[in-house]
Each structure stands twice: as C-alpha cells, then as structure tokens.
Protein backbone atom coordinates (compact mmCIF):
# COMPACT_ATOMS: atom_id res chain seq x y z
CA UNK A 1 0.00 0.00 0.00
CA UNK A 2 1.07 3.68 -0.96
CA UNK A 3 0.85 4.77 3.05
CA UNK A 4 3.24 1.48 3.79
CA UNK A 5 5.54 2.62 1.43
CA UNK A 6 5.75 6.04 2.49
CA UNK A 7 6.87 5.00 5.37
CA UNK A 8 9.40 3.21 4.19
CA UNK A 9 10.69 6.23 2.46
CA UNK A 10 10.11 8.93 5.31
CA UNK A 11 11.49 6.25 8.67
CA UNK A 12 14.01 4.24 5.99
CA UNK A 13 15.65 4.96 3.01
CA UNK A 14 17.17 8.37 3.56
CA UNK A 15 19.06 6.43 6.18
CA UNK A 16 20.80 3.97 3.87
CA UNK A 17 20.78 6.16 0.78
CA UNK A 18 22.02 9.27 -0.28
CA UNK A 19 19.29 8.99 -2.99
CA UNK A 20 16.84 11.82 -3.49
CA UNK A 21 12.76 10.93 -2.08
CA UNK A 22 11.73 12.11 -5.44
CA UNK A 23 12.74 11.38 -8.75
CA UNK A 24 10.28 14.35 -10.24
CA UNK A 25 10.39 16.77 -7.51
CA UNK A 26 7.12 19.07 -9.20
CA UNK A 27 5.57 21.43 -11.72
CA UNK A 28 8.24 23.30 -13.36
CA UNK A 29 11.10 22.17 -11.45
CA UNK A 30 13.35 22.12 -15.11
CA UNK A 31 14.02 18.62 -14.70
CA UNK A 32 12.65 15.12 -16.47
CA UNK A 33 9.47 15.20 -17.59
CA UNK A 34 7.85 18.51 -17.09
CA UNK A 35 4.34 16.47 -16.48
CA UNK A 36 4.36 17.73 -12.88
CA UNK A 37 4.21 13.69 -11.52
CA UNK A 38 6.35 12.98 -8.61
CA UNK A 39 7.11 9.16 -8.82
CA UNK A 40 8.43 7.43 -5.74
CA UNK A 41 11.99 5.25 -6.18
CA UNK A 42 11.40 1.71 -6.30
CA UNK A 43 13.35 -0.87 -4.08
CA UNK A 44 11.74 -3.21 -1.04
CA UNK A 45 9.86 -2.42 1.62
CA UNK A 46 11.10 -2.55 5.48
CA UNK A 47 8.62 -4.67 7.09
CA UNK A 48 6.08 -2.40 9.01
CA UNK A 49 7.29 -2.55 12.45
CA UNK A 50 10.71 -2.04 11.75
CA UNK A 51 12.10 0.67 13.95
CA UNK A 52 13.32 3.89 12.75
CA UNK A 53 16.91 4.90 13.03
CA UNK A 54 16.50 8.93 12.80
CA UNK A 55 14.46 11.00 14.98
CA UNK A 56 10.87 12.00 13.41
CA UNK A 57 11.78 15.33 13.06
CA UNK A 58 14.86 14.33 10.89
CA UNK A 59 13.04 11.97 8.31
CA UNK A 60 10.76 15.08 7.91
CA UNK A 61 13.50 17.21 7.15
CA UNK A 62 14.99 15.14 4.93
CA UNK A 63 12.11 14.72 2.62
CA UNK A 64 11.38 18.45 2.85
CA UNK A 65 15.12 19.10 1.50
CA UNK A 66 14.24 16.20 -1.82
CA UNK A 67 10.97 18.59 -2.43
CA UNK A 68 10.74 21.26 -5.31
CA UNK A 69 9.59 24.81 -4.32
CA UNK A 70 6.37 23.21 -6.07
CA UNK A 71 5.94 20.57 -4.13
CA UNK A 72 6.26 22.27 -1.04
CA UNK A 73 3.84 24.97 -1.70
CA UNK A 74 1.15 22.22 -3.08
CA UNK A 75 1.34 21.31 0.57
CA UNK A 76 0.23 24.39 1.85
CA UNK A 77 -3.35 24.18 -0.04
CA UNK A 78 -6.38 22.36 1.25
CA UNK A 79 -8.94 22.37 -1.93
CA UNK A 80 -12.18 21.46 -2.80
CA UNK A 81 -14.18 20.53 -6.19
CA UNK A 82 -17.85 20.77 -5.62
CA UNK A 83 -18.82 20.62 -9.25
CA UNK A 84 -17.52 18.97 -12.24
CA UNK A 85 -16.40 20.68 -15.36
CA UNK A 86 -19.91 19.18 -17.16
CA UNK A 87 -21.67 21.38 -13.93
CA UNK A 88 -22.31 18.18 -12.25
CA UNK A 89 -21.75 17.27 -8.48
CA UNK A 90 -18.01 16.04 -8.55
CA UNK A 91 -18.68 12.65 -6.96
CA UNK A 92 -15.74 10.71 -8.11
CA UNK A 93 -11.92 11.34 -9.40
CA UNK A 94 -11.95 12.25 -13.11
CA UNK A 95 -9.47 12.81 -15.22
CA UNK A 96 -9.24 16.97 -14.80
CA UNK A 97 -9.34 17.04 -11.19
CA UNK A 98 -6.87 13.71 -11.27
CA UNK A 99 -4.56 15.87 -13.17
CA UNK A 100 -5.05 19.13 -10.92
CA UNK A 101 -3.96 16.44 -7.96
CA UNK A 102 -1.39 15.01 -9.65
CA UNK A 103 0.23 18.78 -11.12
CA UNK A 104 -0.04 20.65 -7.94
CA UNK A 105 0.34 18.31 -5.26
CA UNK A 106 -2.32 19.67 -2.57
CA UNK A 107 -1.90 18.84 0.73
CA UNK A 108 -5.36 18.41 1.47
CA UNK A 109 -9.12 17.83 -0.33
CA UNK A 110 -12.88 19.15 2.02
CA UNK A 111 -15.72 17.36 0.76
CA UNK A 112 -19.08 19.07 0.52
CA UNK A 113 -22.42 17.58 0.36
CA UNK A 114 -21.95 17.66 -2.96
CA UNK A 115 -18.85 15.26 -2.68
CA UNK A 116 -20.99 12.57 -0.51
CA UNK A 117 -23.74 10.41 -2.09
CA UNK A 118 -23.03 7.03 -0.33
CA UNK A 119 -20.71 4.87 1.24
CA UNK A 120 -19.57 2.76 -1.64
CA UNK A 121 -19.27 6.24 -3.70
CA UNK A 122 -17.66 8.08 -1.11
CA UNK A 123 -15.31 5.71 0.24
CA UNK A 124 -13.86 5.42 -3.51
CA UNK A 125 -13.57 9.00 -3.83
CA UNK A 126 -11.58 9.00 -0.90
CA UNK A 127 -9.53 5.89 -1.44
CA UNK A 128 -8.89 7.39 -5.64
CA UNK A 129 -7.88 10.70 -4.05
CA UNK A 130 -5.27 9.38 -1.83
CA UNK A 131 -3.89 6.94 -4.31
CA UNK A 132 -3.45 9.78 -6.53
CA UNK A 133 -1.44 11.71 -4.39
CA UNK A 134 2.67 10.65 -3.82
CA UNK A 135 2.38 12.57 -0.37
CA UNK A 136 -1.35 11.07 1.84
CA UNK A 137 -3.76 14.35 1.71
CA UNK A 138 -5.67 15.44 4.30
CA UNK A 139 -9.23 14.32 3.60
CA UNK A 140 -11.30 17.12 5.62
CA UNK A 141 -15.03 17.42 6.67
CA UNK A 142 -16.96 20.05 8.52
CA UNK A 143 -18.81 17.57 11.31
CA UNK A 144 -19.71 19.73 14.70
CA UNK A 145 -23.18 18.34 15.32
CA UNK A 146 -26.38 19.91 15.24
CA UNK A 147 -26.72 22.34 11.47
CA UNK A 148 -23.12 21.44 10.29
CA UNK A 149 -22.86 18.40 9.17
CA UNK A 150 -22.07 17.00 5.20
CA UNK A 151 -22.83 13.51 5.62
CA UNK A 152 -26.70 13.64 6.64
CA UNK A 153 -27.35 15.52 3.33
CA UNK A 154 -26.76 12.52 1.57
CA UNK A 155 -28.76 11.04 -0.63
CA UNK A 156 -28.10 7.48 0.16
CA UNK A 157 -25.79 7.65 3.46
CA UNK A 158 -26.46 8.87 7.16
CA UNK A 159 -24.35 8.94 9.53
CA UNK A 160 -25.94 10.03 13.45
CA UNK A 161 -28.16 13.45 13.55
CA UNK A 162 -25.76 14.81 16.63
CA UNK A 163 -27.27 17.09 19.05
CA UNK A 164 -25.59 20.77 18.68
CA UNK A 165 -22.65 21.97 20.36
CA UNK A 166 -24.44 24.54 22.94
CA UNK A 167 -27.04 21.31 23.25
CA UNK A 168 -23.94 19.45 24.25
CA UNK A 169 -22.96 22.60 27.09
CA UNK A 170 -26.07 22.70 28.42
CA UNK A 171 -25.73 19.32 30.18
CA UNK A 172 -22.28 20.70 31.89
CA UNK A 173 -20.86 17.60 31.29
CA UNK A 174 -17.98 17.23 29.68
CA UNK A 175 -18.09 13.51 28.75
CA UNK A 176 -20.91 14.41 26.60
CA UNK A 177 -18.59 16.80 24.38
CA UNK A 178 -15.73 13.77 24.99
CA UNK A 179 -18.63 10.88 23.88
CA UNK A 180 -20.12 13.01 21.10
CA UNK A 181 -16.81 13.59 19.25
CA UNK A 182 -15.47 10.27 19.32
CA UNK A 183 -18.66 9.09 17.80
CA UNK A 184 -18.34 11.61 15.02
CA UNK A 185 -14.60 10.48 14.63
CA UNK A 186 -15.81 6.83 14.11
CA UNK A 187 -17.97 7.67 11.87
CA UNK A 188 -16.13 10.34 9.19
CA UNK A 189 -12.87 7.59 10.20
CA UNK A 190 -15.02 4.31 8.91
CA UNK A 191 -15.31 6.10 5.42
CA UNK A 192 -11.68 7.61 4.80
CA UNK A 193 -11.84 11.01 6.63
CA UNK A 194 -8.68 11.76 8.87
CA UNK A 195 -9.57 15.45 9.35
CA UNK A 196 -12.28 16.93 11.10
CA UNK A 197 -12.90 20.79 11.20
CA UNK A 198 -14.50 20.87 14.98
CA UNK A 199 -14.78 21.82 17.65
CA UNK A 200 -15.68 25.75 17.74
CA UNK A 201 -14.14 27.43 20.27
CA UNK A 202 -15.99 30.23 19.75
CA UNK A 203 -18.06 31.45 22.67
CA UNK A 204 -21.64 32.12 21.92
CA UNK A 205 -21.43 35.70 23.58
CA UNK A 206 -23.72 38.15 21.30
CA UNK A 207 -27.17 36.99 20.81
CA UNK A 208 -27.13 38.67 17.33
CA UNK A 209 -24.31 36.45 16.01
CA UNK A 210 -26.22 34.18 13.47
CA UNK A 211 -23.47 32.75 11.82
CA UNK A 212 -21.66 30.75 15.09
CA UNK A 213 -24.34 30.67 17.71
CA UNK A 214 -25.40 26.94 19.01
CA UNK A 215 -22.71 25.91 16.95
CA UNK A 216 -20.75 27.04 20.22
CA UNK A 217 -20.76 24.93 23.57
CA UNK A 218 -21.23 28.21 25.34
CA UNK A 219 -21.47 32.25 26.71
CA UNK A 220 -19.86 31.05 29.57
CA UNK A 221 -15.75 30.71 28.40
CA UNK A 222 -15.22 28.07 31.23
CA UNK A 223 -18.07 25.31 30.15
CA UNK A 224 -16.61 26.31 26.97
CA UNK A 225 -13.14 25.65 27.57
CA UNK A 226 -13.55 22.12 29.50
CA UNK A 227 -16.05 20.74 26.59
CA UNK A 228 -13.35 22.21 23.51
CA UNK A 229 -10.90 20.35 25.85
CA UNK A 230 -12.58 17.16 25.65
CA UNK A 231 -13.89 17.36 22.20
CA UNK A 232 -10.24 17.81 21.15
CA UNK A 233 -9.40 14.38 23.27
CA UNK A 234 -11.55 12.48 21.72
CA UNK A 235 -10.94 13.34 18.26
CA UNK A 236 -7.49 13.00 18.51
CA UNK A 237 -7.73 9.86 20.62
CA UNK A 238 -9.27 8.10 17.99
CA UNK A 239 -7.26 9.08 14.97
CA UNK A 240 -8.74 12.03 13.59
CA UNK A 241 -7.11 15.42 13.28
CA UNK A 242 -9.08 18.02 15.20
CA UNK A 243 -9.27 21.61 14.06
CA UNK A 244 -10.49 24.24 16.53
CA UNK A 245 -11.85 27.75 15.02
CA UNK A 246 -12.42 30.26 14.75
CA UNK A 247 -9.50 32.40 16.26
CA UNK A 248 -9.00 34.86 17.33
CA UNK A 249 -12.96 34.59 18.18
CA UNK A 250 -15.82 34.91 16.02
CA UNK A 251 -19.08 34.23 18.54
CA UNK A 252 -18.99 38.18 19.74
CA UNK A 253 -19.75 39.54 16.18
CA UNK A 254 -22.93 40.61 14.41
CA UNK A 255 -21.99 40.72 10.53
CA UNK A 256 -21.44 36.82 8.96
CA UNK A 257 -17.73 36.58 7.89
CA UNK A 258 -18.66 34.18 4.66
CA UNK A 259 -21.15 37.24 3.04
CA UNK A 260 -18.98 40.47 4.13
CA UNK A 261 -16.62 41.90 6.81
CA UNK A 262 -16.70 40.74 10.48
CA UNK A 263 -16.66 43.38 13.42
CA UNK A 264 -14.72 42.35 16.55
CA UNK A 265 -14.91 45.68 19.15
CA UNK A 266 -13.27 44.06 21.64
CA UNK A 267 -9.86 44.61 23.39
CA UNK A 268 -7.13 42.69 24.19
CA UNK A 269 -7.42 42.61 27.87
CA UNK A 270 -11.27 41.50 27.38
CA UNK A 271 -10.09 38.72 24.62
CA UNK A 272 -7.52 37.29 27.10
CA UNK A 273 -10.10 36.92 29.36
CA UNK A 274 -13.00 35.62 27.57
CA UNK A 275 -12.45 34.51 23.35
CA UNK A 276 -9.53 33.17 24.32
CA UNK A 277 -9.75 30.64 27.34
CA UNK A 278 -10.93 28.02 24.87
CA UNK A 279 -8.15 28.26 22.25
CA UNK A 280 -5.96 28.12 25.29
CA UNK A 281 -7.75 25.24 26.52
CA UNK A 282 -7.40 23.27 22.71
CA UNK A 283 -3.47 24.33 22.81
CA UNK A 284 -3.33 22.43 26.30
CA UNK A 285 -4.34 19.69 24.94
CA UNK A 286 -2.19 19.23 22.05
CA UNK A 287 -5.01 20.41 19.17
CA UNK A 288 -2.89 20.11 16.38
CA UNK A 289 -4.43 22.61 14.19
CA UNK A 290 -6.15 25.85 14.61
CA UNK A 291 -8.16 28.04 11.71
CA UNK A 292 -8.31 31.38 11.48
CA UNK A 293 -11.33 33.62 11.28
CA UNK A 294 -11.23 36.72 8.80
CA UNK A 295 -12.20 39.31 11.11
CA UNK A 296 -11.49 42.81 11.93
CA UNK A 297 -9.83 43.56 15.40
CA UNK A 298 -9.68 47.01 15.29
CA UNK A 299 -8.68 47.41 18.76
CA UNK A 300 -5.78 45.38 18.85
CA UNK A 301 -4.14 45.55 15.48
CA UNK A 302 -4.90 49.05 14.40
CA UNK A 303 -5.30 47.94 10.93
CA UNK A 304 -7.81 47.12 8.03
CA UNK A 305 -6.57 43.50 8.40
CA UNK A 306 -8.38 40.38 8.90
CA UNK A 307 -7.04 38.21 11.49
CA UNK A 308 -6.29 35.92 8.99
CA UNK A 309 -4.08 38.24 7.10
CA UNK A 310 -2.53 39.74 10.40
CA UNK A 311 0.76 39.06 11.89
CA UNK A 312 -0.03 40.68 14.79
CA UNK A 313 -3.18 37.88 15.39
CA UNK A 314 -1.27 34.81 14.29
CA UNK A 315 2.27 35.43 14.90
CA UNK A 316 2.65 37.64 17.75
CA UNK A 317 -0.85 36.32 19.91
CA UNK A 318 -1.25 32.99 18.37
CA UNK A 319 2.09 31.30 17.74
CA UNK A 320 4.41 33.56 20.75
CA UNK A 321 1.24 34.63 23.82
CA UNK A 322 -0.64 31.55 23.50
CA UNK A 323 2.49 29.30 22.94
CA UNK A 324 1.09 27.20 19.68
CA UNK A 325 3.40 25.49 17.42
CA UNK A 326 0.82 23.52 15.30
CA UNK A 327 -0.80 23.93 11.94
CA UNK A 328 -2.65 27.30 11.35
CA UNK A 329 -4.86 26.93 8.43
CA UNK A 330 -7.40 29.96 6.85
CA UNK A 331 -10.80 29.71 6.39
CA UNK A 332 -12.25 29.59 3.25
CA UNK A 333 -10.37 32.36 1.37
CA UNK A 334 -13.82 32.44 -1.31
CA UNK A 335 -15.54 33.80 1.74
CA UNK A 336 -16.87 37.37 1.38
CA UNK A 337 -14.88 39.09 3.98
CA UNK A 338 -11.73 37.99 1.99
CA UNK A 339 -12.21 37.50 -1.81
CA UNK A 340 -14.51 41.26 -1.40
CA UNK A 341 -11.82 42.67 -0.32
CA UNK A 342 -8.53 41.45 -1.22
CA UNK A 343 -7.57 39.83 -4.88
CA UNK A 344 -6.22 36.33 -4.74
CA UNK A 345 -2.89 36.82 -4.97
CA UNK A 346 -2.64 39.40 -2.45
CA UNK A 347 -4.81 37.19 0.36
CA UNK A 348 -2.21 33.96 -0.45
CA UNK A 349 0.81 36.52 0.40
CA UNK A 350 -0.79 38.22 3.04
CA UNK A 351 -2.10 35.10 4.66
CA UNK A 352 1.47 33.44 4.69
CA UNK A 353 3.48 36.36 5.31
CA UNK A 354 0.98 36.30 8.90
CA UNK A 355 1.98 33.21 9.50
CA UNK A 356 -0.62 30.67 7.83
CA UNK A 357 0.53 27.65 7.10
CA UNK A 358 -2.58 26.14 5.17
CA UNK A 359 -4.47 28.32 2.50
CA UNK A 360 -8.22 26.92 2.80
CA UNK A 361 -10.41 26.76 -0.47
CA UNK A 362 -9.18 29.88 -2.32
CA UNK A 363 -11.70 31.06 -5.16
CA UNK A 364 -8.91 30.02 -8.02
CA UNK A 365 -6.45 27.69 -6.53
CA UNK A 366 -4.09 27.39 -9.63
CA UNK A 367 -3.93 31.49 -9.44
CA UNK A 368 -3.08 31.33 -5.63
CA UNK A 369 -0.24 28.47 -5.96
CA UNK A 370 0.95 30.61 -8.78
CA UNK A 371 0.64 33.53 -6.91
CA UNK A 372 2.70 32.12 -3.75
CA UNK A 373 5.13 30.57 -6.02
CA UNK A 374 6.28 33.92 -7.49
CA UNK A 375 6.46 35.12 -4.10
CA UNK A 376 8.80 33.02 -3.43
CA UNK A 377 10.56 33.38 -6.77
CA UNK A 378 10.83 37.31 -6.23
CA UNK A 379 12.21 37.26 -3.03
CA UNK A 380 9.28 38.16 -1.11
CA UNK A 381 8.34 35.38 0.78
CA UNK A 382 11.63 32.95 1.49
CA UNK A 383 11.80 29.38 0.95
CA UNK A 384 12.72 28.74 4.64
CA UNK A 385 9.60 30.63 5.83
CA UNK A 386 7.71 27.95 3.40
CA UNK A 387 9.70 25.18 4.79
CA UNK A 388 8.20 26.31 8.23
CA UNK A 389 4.73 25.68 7.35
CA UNK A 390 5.55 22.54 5.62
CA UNK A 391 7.58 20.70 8.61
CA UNK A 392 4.59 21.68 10.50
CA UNK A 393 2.09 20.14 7.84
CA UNK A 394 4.24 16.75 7.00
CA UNK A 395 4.53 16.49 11.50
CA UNK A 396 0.79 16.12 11.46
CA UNK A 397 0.50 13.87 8.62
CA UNK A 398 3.27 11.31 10.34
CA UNK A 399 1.52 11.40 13.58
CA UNK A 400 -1.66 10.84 11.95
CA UNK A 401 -1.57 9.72 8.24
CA UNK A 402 1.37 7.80 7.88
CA UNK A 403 1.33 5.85 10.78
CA UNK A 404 -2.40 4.89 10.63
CA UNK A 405 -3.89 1.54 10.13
CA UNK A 406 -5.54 1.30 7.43
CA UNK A 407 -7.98 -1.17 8.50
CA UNK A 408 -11.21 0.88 9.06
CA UNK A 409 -14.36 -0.28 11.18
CA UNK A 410 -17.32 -0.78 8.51
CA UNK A 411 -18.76 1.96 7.63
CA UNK A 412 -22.36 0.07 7.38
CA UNK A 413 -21.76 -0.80 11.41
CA UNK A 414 -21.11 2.84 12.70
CA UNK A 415 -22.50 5.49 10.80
CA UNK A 416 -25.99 5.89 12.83
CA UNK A 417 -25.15 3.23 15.18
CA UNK A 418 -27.76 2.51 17.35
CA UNK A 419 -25.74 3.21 20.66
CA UNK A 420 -24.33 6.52 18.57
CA UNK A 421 -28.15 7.70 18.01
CA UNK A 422 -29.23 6.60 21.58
CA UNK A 423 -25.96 8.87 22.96
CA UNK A 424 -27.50 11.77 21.03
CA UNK A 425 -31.10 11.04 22.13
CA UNK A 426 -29.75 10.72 26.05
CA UNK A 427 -28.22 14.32 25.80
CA UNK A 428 -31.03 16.07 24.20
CA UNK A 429 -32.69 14.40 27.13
CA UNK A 430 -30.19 15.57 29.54
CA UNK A 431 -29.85 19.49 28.47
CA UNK A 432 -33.76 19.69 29.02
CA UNK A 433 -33.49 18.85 32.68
C-alpha cells in the first residue's frame, strides 16, 4: 500500500541512501518530464514494524530538502471541487481534477455535500484521491453536530443526527462533548476522513451572532473551555485530526464573515479573558491545528486587516502569547470578507506572510499556488519561511496519516449506530433537565 511505502521512504531509506525521495520533484522544477508527476523510487519495503533509526523530526527534514519549491507549496493548499467541469456534483476522481492532484500536489481535499452520495461512492472517492497523491492528503469534513454536518445531506448515506454543540454545554458535562466527538470520529474515520474541522471554540457571547451561535458549547468561556478540551481528546484519541476555530474569536460579532466583513470591538485585555480561554484550553491539549477567522480587530491591530491576514493575530498572539506550534490553516479564502476585499494573490501573500501555514479553499487555486510561487521566486516570501509551514504540515500527517492503520471499522456498522443515536437522544434528554 502507498501509506506502507511512504513510510518506508520517510522512517528508511534516507538512512541507507544518499538517494533523493523524489525522482520528479514538481511542476516546473526544469528537470525530467515537465508532467508535474512525482514518482516514488522503487526498491523493497522494510517490514512495518521495523524501527526507525532517525528522529521524526529528521526523516521530515529530509524529505522536505528532496521537495521542489512546487511541491512544497502544493502542501500548503487544502482544496475542494464541488462541481464537475460538465456542472455536475463532482462525486468521483476524473481525469481533470486527477490531473489538478497530480500537477499541484495539494496537501489536502474538504468534501461538501456535494462530494458525498453514499458509502460505496464516497469511500472510492476518498480511497482514488489518496492513491493519486505521492504525499497522503488530508481528507477534511466540517462535522460539529447539530446544522453542520455533510454527511446527513446525503442522498443514500447517514451517519448520526448529533445534538448541537451549545445542546452538548447545556448538560455541563464534559463527557458528553468527549462521547459526542469520538462518535463523530468513528464515523467520518469508517469512510476515509482523517480530518475533522471541529470543535468551535468560539463562545456564543452576542445573541445577534447568526453565523456561530449553538454551533458554540457556550457564553460562559469556562463550560466552553472544558467541553473544547474534551472534544479535542476524543478526536485526537481516535485518529482524527481536530481543528479548533475560529481564532481569534468569532461568537462576539454581528456581521457573517462568509457574506462580508466581520466586526470584533473588543480589546485585548477582554479577549484574554474571555475569546480566548478556549483556544488556550485546545493548545493544552495538544489540538494540532487551529483556523483562522477573517475578522477585523480594530482594537488590537490598528489595521484594516483580517485576522487571517494579520501578523499581529497569528504570529505575535497565536504562535508567541498563547504558545502554539501547530498547523494554522485559513478559512475559506472564497468567503466574502476575503475575496470582497482582497484579490487572490494578495490574500495567499498576506495570509502566509501572517503566518498561515494552510491556504483553505481559495476562489482560483491554480492562481493562488501561482501567486505564492512567485512570491517566493521574487524574493518576497523565502523558501525557509515555506519550509516552516511545511515541517509543521508533514509532522501532522506522520503522527496521523502515515502511521495509521488502514484497516477501518465498517462503515455500514457505525454510521448511525444505534448506541451513537441513543448517545444523542440521552443528551437532548439531559440538556432539558
């Protein structure tokens, strides 16, 4: 298998070779076959339990030093295809989005409703997607409970109808938040997913926010904190990369982020205090990867800037106050409050230049690789600064791609289980009383 031989290459053969990992290193590298197809080096396989030589850390650098500028930035993009070039739902690899995979290298594909029909369909999808990629991709989903959720839109697969995340809070028990994200993690696992973009650890503190509300656990930032913390636990306990959001905060705002710009009046001293208890809480416990939320903190940055776009939000809070030294990845860069706003090339630039390490769904992604690879080519952006973002994206995927089994529970057995549907019936219950 593909993942088995990765890990041959990443834990192995850099140790007893001074051969490159890739014989194609990526789109306009100037060497071979200019078709953009990185093939892997042939030669056997160390059996899988054979023990690594090098630290982690070193294998990583290694195959980060045998990658094109190319490949690297590929990395840094997390796409989506929701229709097909005919304008039908894109429920399968073809051949153009094969080739975009294959060209660019993205580190990571979200499926949509649009993506998910049923389990035969979207397990293939999955399976075609990572087979087509020389690097395993992320394979994302938005799963929180309650309104957000892909998989019960489809047609001819659902998985369990999960109570909402302030549902979930009103109980004050945490093992609900703990119980209700491991069942979501057994579900999106059984069909492929390895990435899930929950919990929010927003706080539900204005009334007149539409766009997070119950999707929080809370207005309290302490019931907030301890059910993120759990919720984080249990996702990562069973195999599934959690991804808290929105940071710096996005429950204390009245305009929706995705349709225009995003108001946050607070200060610093009250966001310490309040927004930011259950990011901290997330960090604790070892979230690996935290997105971004493009709004305005006018207080604190003294800038037209989104957070996303602003150093001061990501690199100086973010990454140095709140000590995290995981993956920081946009949100959708087609959202309003961005692509409004900002052109693409100027939001991939900006974004990175912040201190983003993942570019989510941009409106055009072959204009936005382009646009980071000049950056890069001009001076503007380093190669070490990308080299940052990508050791941080490749230690994720060992911890949880490479190493995983890939023997999956049945799909037909979990998804709306009937002890997964009696745990969401028991908390409904529960956050009445």
């Amino acid at each position: 298998m593909k993942i088995k031989l990765l890990l041959f290459i990443l834990l192995s053969a850099l140790i007893i070779s001074s051969c490159s990992f890739l014989k194609n290193p990526g789109r306009n590298s100037g060497e071979g076959d200019n078709d953009g197809v990185t093939e892997m080096p042939s030669g056997p396989s160390l059996p899988s339990d054979s023990p690594a030589t090098d630290e982690p850390s070193d294998n990583i650098d290694d195959l980060i030093s045998s990658m094109s500028v190319e490949d690297k930035i590929g990395q840094m993009f997390f796409i989506t295809r929701r229709m097909n070039e005919d304008g039908q739902r894109q429920l399968s690899l073809d051949d153009d989005l094969r080739k975009i995979i294959e060209t660019y290298k993205p580190g990571g594909f979200i499926f949509f409703e649009q993506n998910i029909y049923s389990i035969p369909q979207t397990k293939t999808f999955i399976e075609d997607l990572q087979e087509s990629s020389t690097i395993p991709m992320f394979i994302g989903i938005d799963e929180e409970g309650g309104i957000v959720t892909r998989l019960n839109k489809a047609e001819k697969l659902r998985s369990t109808q999960m109570p909402d995340p302030y549902t979930i809070g009103l109980t004050k028990n945490p093992e609900n938040a703990y119980n209700v994200s491991k069942a979501i993690s057994e579900e999106i696992k059984s069909l492929g997913f390895n990435l899930n973009f929950a919990p929010v650890a927003d706080i539900f503190s204005n009334p007149l926010n539409k766009v997070i509300g119950k999707r929080a656990y809370s207005s309290d930032p302490e019931i907030a904190s301890v059910m993120v913390t759990e919720a984080v636990k249990a996702t990562m306990e069973n195999g599934v990369i959690p991804v808290i959001k929105h940071f710096p905060g996005h429950g204390d705002t009245i305009q929706d982020s995705h349709t225009g710009i995003a108001i946050v009046e607070n200060d610093i001293d009250r966001l310490r205090n309040v927004e930011f208890l259950p990011f901290r809480a997330g960090i604790e416990a070892g979230v690996p990867m935290v997105m971004t939320a493009h709004v305005l903190t006018p207080h604190i940055t003294n800038d037209e800037l989104p957070a996303t776009l602003s150093k001061t939000i990501l690199s100086d809070i973010l990454r140095k106050e709140l000590k995290f030294d995981g993956v920081i990845i946009t949100d959708g860069l087609e959202m309003s409050a961005i692509s409004s706003y900002f052109s693409e090339e100027e939001a991939v630039v900006l974004a990175v230049e912040a201190g983003v390490d993942i570019l989510l769904l941009p409106r055009n992604f072959e204009t936005a690789f382009d646009a980071l690879l000049q950056a890069v080519k001009n001076g503007r952006i380093s190669e070490d600064r990308i080299d940052e973002s990508v050791r941080r994206i490749l230690k994720v995927k060992q911890e949880y791609i490479f190493n995983a089994s890939e023997n999956l529970p049945d799909p037909e057995e979990v998804l709306g289980s009937e002890a997964h549907r009696n745990l969401a019936e028991r908390i409904r219950e529960d956050s009445t009383r």
